[in-house]
Protein backbone atom coordinates (compact mmCIF):
# COMPACT_ATOMS: atom_id res chain seq x y z
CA UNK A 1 0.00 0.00 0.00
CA UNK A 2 1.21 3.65 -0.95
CA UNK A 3 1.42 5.69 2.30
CA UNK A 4 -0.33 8.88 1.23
CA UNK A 5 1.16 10.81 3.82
CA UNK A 6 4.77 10.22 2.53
CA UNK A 7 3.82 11.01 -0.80
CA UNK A 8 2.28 13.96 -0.05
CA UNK A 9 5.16 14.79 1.03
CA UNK A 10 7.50 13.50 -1.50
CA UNK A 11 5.63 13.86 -4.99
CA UNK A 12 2.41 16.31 -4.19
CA UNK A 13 1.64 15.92 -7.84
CA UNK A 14 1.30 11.91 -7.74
CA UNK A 15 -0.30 12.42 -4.41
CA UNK A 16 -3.10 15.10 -5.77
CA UNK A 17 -3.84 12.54 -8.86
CA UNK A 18 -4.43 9.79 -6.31
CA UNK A 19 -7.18 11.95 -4.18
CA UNK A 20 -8.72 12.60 -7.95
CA UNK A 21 -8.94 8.92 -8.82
CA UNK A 22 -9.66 7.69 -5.89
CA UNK A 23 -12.21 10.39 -4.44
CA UNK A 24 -14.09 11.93 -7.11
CA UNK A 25 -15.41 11.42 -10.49
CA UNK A 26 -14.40 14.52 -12.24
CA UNK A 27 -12.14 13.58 -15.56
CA UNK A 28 -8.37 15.51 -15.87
CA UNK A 29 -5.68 15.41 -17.58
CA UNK A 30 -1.88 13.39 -16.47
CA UNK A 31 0.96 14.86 -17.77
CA UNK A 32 4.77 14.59 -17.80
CA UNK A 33 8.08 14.40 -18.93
CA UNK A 34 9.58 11.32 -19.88
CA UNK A 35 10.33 9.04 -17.10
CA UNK A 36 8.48 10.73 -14.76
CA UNK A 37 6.23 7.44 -13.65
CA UNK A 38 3.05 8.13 -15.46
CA UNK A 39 2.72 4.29 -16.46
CA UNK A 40 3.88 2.93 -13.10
CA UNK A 41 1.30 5.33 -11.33
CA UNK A 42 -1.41 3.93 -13.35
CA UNK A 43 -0.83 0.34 -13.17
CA UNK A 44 -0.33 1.25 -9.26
CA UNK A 45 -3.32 3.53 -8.48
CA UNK A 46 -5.54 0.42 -10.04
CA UNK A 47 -4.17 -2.06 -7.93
CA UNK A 48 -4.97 -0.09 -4.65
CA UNK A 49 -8.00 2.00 -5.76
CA UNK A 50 -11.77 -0.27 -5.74
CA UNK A 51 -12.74 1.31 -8.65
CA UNK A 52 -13.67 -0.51 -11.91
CA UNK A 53 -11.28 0.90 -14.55
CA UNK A 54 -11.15 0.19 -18.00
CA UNK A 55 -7.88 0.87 -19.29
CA UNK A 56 -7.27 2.02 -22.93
CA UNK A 57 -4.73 3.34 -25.93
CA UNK A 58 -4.26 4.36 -29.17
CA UNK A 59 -2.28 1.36 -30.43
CA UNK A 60 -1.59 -2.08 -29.93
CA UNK A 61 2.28 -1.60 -28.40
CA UNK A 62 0.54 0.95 -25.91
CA UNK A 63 -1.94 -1.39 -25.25
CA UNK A 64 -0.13 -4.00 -24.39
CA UNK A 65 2.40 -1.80 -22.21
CA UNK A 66 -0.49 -0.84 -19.82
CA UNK A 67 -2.10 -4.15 -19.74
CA UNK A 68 -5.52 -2.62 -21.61
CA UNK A 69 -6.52 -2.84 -24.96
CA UNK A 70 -6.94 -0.46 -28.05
CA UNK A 71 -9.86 2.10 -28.66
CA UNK A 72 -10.89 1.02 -31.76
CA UNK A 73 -11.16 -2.70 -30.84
CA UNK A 74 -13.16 -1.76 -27.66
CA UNK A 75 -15.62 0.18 -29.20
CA UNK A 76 -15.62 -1.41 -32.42
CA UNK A 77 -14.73 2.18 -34.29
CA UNK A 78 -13.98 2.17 -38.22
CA UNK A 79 -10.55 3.20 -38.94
CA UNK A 80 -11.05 6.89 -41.06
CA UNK A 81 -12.27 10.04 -39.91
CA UNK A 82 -15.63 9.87 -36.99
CA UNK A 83 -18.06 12.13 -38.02
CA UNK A 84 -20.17 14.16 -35.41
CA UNK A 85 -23.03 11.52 -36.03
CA UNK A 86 -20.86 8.36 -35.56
CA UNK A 87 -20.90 5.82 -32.69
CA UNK A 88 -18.86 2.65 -31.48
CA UNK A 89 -20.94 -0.65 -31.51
CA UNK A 90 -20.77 -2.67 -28.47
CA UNK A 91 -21.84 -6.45 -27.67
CA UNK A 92 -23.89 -7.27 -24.82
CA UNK A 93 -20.73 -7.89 -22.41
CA UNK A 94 -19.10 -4.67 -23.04
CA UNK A 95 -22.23 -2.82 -22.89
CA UNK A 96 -23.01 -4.40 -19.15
CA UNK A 97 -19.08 -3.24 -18.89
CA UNK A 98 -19.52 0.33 -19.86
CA UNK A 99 -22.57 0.51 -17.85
CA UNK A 100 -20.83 -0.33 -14.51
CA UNK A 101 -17.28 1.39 -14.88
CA UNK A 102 -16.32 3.98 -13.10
CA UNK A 103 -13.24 5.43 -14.89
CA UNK A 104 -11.49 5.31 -18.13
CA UNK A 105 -7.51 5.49 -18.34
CA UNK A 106 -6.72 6.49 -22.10
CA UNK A 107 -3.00 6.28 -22.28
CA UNK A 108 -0.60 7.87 -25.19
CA UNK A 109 -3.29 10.42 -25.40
CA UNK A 110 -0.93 13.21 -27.61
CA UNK A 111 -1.71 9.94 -30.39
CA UNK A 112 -5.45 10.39 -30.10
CA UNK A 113 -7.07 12.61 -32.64
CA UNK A 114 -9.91 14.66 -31.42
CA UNK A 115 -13.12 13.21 -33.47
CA UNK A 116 -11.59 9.76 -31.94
CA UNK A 117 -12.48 11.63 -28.15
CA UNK A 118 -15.81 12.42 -29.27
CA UNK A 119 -17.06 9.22 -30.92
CA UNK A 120 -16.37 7.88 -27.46
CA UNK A 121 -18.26 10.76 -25.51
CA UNK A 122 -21.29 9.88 -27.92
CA UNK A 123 -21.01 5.52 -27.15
CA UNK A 124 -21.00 6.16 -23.75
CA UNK A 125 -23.79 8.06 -23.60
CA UNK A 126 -25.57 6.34 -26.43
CA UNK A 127 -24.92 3.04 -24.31
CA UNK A 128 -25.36 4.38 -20.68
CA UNK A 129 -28.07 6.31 -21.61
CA UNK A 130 -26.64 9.39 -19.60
CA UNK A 131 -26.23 12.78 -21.17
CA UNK A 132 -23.60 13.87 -19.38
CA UNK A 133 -19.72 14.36 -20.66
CA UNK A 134 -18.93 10.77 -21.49
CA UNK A 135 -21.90 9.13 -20.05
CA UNK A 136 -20.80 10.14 -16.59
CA UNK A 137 -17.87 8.30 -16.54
CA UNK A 138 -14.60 9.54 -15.07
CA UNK A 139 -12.14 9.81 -17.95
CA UNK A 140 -8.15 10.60 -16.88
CA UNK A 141 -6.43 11.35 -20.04
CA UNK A 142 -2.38 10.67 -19.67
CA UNK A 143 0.83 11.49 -21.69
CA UNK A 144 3.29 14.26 -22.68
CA UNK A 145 1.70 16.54 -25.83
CA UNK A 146 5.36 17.07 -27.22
CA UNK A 147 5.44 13.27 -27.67
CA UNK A 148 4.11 11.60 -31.06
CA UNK A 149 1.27 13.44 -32.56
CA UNK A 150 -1.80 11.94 -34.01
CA UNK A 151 -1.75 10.63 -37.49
CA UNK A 152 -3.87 11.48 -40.05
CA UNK A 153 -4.15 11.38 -43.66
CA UNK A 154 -4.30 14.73 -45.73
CA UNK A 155 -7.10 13.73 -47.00
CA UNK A 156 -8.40 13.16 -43.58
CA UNK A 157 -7.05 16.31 -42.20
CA UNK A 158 -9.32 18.11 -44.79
CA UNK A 159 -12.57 16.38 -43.29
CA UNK A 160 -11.11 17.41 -39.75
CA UNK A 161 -11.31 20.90 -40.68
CA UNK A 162 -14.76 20.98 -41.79
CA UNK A 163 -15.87 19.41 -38.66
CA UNK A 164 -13.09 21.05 -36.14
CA UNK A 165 -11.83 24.42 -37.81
CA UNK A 166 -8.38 23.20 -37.34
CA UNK A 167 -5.95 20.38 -38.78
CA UNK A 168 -4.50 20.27 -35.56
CA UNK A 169 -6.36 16.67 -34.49
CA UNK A 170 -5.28 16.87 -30.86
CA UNK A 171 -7.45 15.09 -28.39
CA UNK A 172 -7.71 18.55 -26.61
CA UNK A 173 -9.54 19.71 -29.34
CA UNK A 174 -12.75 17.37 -29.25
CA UNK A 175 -16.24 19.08 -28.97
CA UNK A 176 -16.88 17.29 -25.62
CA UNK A 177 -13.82 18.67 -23.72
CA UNK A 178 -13.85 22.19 -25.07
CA UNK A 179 -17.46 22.54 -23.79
CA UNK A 180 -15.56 22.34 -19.74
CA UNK A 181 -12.38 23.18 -18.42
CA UNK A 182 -9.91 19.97 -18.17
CA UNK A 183 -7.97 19.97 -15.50
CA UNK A 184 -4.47 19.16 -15.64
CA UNK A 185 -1.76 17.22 -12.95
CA UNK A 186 1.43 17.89 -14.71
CA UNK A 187 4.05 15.35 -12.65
CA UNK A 188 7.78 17.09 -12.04
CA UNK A 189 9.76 14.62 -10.73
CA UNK A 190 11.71 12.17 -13.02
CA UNK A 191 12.54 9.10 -11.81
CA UNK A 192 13.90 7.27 -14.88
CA UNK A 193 17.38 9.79 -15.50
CA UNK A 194 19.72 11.16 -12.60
CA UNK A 195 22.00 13.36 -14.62
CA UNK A 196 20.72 17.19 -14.03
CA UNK A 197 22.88 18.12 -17.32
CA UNK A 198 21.38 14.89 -19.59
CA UNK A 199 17.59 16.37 -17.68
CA UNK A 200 18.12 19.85 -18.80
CA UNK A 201 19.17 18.61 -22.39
CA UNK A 202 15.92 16.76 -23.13
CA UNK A 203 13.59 19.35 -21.87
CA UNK A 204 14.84 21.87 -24.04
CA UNK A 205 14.60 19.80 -27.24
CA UNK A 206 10.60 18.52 -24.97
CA UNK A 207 10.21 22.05 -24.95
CA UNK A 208 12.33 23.75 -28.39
CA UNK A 209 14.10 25.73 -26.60
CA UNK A 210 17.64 24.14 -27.34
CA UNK A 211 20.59 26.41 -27.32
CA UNK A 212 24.03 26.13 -28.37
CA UNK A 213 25.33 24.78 -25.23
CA UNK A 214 23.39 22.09 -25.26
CA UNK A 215 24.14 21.39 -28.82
CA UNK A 216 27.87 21.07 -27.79
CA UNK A 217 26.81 19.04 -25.36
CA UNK A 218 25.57 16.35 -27.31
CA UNK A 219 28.65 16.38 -29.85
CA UNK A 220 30.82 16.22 -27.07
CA UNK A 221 29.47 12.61 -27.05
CA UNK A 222 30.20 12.28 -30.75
CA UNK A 223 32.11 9.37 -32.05
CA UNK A 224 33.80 9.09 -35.49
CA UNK A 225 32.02 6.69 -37.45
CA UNK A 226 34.47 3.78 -37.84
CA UNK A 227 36.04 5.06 -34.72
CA UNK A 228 33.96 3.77 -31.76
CA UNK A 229 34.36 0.62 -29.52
CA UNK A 230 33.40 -2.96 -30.13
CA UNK A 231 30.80 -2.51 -27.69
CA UNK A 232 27.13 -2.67 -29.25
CA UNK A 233 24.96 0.41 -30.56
CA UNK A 234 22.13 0.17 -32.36
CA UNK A 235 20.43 2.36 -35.29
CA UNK A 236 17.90 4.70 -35.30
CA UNK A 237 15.91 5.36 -38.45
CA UNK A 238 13.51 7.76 -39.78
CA UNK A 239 11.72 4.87 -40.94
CA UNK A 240 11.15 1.14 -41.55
CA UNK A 241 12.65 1.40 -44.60
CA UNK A 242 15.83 2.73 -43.37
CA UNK A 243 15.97 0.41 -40.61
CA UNK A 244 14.31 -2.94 -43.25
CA UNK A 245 17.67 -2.13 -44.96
CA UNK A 246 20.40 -1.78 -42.56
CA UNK A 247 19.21 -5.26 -41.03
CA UNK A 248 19.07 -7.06 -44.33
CA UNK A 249 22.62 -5.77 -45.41
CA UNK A 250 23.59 -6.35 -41.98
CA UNK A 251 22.42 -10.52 -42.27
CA UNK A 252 23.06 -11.40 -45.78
CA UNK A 253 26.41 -10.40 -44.61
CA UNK A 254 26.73 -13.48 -41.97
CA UNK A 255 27.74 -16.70 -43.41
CA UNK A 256 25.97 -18.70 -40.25
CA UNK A 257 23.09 -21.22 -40.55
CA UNK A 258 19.78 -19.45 -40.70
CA UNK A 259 16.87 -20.65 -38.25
CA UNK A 260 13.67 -19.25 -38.26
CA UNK A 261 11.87 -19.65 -34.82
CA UNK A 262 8.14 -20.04 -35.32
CA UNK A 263 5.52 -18.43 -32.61
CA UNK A 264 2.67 -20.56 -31.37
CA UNK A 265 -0.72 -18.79 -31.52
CA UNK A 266 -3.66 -19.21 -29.18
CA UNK A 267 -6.70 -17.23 -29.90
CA UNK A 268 -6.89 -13.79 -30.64
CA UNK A 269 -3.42 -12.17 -30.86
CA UNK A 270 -3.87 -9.86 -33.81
CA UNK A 271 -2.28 -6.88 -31.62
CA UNK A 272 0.60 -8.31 -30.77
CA UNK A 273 1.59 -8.03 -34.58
CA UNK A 274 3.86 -4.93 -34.08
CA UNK A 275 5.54 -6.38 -30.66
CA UNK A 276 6.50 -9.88 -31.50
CA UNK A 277 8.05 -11.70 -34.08
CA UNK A 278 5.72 -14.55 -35.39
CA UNK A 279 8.33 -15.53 -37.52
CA UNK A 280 11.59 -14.87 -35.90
CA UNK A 281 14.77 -15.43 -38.11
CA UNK A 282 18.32 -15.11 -36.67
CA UNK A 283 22.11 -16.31 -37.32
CA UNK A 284 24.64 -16.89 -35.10
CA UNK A 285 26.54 -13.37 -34.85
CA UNK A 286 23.11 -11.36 -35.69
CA UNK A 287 22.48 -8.36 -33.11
CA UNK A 288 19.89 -9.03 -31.44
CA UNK A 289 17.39 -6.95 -28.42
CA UNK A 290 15.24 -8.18 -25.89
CA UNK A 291 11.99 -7.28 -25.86
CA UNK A 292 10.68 -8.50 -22.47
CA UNK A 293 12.17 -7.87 -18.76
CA UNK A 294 13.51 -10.98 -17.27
CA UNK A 295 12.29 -12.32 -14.01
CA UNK A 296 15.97 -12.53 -13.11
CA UNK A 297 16.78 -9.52 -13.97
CA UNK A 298 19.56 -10.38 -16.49
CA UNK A 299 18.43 -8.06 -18.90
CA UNK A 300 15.42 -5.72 -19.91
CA UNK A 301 13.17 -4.64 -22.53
CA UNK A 302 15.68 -3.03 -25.19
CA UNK A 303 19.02 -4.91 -24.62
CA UNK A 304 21.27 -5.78 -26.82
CA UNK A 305 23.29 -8.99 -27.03
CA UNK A 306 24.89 -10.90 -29.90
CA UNK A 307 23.57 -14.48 -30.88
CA UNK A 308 26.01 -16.90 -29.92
CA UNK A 309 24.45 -20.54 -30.34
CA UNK A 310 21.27 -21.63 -32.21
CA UNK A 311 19.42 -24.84 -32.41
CA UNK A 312 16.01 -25.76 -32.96
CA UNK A 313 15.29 -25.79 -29.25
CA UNK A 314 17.02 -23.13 -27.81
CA UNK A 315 19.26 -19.94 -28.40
CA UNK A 316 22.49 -18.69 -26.43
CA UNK A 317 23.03 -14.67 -26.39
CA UNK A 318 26.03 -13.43 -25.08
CA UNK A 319 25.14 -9.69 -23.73
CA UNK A 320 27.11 -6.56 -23.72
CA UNK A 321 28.55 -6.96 -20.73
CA UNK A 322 30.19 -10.57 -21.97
CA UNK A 323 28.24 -12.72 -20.34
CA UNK A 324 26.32 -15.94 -22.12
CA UNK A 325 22.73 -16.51 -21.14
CA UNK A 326 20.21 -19.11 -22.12
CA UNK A 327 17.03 -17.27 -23.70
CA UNK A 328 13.54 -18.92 -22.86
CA UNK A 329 10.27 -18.44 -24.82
CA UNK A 330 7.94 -15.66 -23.21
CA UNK A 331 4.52 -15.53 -23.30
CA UNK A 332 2.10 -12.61 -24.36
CA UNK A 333 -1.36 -12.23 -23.13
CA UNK A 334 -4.07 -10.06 -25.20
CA UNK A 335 -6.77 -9.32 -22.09
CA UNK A 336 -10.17 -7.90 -22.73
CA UNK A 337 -12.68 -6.32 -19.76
CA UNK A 338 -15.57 -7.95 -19.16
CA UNK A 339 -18.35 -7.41 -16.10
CA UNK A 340 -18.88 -9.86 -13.45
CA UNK A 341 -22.95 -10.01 -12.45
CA UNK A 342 -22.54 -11.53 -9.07
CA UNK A 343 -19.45 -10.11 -8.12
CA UNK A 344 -20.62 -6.61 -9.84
CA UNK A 345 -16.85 -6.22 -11.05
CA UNK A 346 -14.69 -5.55 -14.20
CA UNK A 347 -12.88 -8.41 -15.02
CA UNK A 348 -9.83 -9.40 -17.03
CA UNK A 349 -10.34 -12.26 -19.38
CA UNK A 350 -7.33 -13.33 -21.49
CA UNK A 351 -8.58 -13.62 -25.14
CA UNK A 352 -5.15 -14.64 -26.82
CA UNK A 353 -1.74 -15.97 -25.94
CA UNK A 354 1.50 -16.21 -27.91
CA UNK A 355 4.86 -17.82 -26.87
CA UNK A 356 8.35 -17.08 -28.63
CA UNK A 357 11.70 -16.16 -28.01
CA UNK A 358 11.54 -12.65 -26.64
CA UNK A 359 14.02 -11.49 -29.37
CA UNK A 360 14.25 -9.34 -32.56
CA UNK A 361 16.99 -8.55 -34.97
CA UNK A 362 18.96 -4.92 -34.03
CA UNK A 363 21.01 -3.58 -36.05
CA UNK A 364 18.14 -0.94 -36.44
CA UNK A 365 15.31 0.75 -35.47
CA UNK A 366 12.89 3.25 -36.01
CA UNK A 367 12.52 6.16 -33.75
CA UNK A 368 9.08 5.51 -33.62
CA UNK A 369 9.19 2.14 -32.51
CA UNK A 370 12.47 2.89 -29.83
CA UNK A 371 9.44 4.78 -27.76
CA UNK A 372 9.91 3.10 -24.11
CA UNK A 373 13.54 1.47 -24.44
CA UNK A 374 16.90 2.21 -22.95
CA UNK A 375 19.73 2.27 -25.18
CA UNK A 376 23.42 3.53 -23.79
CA UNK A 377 24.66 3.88 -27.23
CA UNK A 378 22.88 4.78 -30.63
CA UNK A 379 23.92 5.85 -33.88
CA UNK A 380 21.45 8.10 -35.68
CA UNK A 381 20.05 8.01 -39.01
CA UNK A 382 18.92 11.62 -39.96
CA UNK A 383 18.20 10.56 -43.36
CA UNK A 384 18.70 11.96 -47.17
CA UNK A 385 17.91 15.22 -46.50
CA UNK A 386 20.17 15.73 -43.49
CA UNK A 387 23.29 16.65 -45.69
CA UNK A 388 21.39 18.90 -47.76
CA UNK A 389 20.03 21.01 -44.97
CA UNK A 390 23.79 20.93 -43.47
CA UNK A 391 25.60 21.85 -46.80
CA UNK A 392 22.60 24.52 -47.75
CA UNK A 393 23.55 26.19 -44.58
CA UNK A 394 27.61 25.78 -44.33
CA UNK A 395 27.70 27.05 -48.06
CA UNK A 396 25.03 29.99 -47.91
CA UNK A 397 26.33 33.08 -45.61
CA UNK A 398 22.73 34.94 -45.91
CA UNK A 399 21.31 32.99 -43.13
CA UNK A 400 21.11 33.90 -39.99
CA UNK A 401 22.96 32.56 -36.72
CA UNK A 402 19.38 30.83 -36.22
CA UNK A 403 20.34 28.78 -38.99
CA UNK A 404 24.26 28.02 -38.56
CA UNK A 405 23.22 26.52 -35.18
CA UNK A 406 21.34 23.41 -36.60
CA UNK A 407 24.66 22.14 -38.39
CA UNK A 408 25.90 20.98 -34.88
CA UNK A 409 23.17 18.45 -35.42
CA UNK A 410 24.47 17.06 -38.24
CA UNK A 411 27.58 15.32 -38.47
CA UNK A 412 29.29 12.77 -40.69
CA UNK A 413 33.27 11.82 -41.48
CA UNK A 414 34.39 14.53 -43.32
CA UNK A 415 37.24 13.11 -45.75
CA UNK A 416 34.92 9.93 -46.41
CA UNK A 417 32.61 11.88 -47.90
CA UNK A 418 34.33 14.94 -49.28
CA UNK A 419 33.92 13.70 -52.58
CA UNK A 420 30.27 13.54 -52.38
CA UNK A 421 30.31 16.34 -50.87
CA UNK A 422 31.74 18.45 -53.55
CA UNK A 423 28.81 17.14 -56.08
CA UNK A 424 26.28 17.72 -53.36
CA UNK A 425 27.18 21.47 -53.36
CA UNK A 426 27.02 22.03 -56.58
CA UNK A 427 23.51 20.48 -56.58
CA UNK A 428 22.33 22.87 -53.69
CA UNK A 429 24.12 25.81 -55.58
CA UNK A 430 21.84 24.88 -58.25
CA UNK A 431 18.86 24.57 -56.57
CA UNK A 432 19.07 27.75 -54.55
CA UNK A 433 19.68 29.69 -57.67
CA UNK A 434 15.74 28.34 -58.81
CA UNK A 435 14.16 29.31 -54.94
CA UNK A 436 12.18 32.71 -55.87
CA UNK A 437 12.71 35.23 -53.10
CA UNK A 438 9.12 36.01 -53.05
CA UNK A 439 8.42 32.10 -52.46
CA UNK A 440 6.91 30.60 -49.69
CA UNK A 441 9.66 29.12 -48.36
CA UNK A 442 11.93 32.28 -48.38
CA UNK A 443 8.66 33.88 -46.67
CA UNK A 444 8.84 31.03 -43.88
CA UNK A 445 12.97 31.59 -43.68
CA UNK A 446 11.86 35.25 -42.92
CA UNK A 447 9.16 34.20 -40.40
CA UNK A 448 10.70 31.75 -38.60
CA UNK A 449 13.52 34.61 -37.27
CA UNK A 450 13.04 31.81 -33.60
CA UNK A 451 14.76 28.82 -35.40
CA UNK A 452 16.55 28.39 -32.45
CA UNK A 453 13.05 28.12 -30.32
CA UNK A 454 9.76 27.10 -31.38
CA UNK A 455 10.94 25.38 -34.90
CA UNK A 456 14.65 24.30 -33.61
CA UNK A 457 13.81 20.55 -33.32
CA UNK A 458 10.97 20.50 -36.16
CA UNK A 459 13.88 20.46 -39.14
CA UNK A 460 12.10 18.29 -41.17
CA UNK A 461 9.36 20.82 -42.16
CA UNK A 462 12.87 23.26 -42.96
CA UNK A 463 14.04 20.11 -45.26
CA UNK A 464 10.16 19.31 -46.69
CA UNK A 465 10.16 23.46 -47.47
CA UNK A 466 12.71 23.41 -49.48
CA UNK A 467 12.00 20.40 -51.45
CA UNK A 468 8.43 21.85 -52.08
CA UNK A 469 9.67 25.51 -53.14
CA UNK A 470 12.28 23.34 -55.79
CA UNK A 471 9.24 21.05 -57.02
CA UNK A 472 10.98 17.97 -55.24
C-alpha cells in the first residue's frame, strides 16, 4: 500500500492525482516528462484503488504496455475520420461493462485525434443512456503533448477541418472537452534519469528551446564513425525502410546457418503483430534486443546482445557486458474487460496468448518504434535530407545565426565523404539559384527569425520546405 502521507510529502503531484482517482469522479488530464512514472502510477493507483477501470490506448504496443486494450477494438470504431453523427458498436458484455465502470484510463493520449475523443463521448452516452460528458464516466487522459502526434491522412485532415476548424487533431480539441475546463496534474519529478545536465538537455529539445550549449553538449558525445568501440549500438531510423535495410545488409552479410523460430498462436493475438516476431529469423553473430524484462533480472526490454548458439530448441546470447545466457520463450497475453454479475466487477479475461523467443533482430530501429527502451549507445540516421540542410547552410552566408546553429546536429566523417560532398554542393548551388525570393519558403525563412526556439527541433518541415519551393 502507498502511504499517502509520505507522498504527499515527497511527490504532491502523484499524491493530488491519487485523491482525484480515488475520491471523485471529475475527468483531468496526467501529464509529464519522460520518465516521470506516469505508467507505473497507473498500473499502481488500479491495484490499490476499488474502482472498476477500464484501461485504454491508441495502439496495440501501448496497449499491451499498460495491460488494456486499443480504442478502436473496444468500441468497435472504423478506422477513417468519426463524423459528429458516428458511434462505437458494443456487444452485450461490453455494454453491461460500460454501464458499470467507473473510470477510463486512455494512455498515449498526444496519439489520439480529437473526433476519436468524441465518438467515445457519444457511445458512452448512447450506451449508458446518460447525457452527461462521457456518459458520466470519469475519464483521466495521460501522456506528454510534445510526444508523437496523431496521425492522419491529408485527406483526412481536410474532413477534420470541416468538422473542427483546425488540422490540428489533438485530443484537446474534441467538442466534448472544449465545452468544460480539463484539468491538468502535470508530474515534475523524473525518476527514470539522474543526470541534471542529460535532464536539462531533453527538456529543451521537450520544450524547443535548445541552445548552443546544449548542442555542444551532445557532440561532445560524438564518435567518429568507424572510430567507436566494439561494444554494441544500435540504429535509429527515420523509418522502416531505413531500418528494413540496414538489417538485411547487416544478415546477408553473416555466413551462419539461418533458423527461423516459429511463434505458437492461441486465440486472438492480432495486436501483438507490431511487438513480437511470429516468424523470428536469426544467425549466429546477428544483433539481437530483448523485448521482455527478465524475471531474473539479467536483462530488460531493449538490450542488446549478440547471438552466440542456435538450435532448434534453444538460443544462447552473449550480452554486452560478456556474459552468455540461455534465452527462454515468453509468453504474451491479449486481455479484454468484461463485467462480473454476481461479483458486480470488471474483469480481465485473457482472449489470446502467444509464446516465442523474446528477441528481434537490431542492427536498427525506427525512432518511432524505440518509444519506451533504454539504449546507452545509438547511432542516428537523420536521413537523405540531413546533408542537404547541413551543406545549404555551411555554403550559404545569408542565413542567420538561427540557422548556422542546426549544423551541430548534423555530423558525418568529413574526408569519407568529401567527394560527395563536392557534387552535393554544386547540386544545392543549383537549386538555390531556382528558390524565388518572393516564395513561400523564403517567406517562412523570414518568419521563422526563432529557429533556435519554437521550430529548432521540427527540421524536417525546414528540409520538406525546401524540397516543395524546388518542385521535389
Amino acid at each position: 500500500m502507498v502511504d499517502m502521507e509520505t507522498l504527499k510529502r515527497t511527490n504532491p503531484e502523484q499524491y493530488n492525482a491519487c485523491q482525484m482517482i480515488a475520491n471523485t469522479r471529475h475527468s483531468f488530464f496526467l501529464t509529464g516528462k519522460a520518465g516521470t512514472g506516469k505508467t507505473t502510477f497507473l498500473k499502481k493507483i488500479q491495484e490499490e484503488v476499488a474502482k472498476n477501470f477500464l484501461v485504454l490506448a491508441p495502439t496495440g504496443l501501448a496497449a499491451i504496455n499498460v495491460g488494456g486494450q486499443t480504442i478502436h477494438s473496444f468500441f468497435g470504431f472504423k478506422f477513417g475520420v468519426l463524423g459528429p453523427g458516428e458511434t462505437g458498436t458494443l456487444n452485450p458484455n461490453k455494454i453491461a461493462l460500460v454501464r458499470h465502470i467507473d473510470t477510463i484510463i486512455i494512455d498515449e493520449v498526444s496519439m489520439v485525434r480529437c473526433d476519436l475523443i468524441d465518438a467515445v463521448d457519444r457511445t458512452l452516452r448512447l450506451y449508458r443512456k446518460n447525457s452527461a460528458p462521457f456518459g458520466g464516466v470519469q475519464m483521466v487522459f495521460v501522456g506528454d503533448m510534445f510526444q508523437l502526434e496523431p496521425v492522419a491522412l491529408p485527406q483526412d485532415r481536410e474532413i477534420l477541418y470541416e468538422i473542427y476548424g483546425t488540422d490540428r487533431c489533438y485530443f484537446y480539441k474534441a467538442n466534448v472537452i472544449r465545452r468544460y475546463d480539463l484539468p491538468k496534474i502535470e508530474f515534475l519529478k523524473i525518476y527514470r534519469q539522474s543526470d541534471p545536465i542529460f535532464i536539462e538537455i531533453l527538456d529543451h529539445f521537450r520544450t524547443g528551446n535548445v541552445t548552443m550549449r546544449d548542442v555542444m553538449r551532445l557532440n561532445s558525445r560524438y564518435v567518429v564513425p568507424g572510430m567507436e568501440s566494439d561494444r554494441l549500438k544500435i540504429t535509429l531510423a527515420t523509418n522502416n525502410k531505413v531500418a528494413k535495410r540496414i538489417k538485411d545488409d547487416r544478415m546477408a552479410g553473416l555466413d551462419s546457418e539461418a533458423f527461423v523460430y516459429t511463434a505458437i498462436h492461441e486465440g486472438d493475438t492480432r495486436t501483438l503483430k507490431d511487438s513480437v516476431e511470429s516468424e523470428l529469423l536469426l544467425k549466429e553473430g546477428a544483433q539481437v534486443m530483448f523485448t521482455r524484462n527478465d524475471s531474473l533480472s539479467r536483462w530488460v526490454n531493449g538490450t542488446l546482445g549478440t547471438v552466440k548458439k542456435l538450435t532448434q530448441d534453444g538460443i544462447v546470447v552473449k550480452l554486452d557486458n560478456d556474459v552468455e545466457v540461455d534465452v527462454d520463450k515468453a509468453v504474451w497475453e491479449v486481455v479484454e474487460q468484461e463485467y462480473n454479475k454476481e461479483k458486480k466487477t470488471c474483469e480481465r479475461r485473457v482472449v489470446g496468448r502467444l509464446q516465442q523467443y523474446p528477441l528481434r533482430l537490431a542492427w536498427a530501429i525506427t525512432i518511432h518504434k524505440s518509444q519506451g527502451l533504454t539504449f546507452d549507445r545509438v547511432a542516428i540516421d537523420l536521413g537523405p535530407g540531413a546533408g542537404i540542410i547541413r551543406e545549404l547552410i555551411s555554403e550559404n552566408p545569408n542565413y542567420d545565426r538561427y540557422y548556422q546553429e542546426l549544423r551541430w546536429m548534423l555530423w558525418d566523417d568529413e574526408e569519407a565523404c568529401s567527394e560527395a560532398k563536392d557534387s552535393e554542393n554544386k547540386l544545392v548551388k543549383a537549386m538555390f539559384d531556382r528558390v524565388a525570393p518572393d516564395s513561400k519558403f523564403m517567406q517562412m525563412l523570414s518568419r521563422e527569425r526563432e529557429f533556435g526556439t519554437a521550430e529548432y527541433v521540427s527540421f524536417r518541415k525546414f528540409v520538406n520546405g525546401l524540397k516543395l519551393a524546388l518542385g521535389y
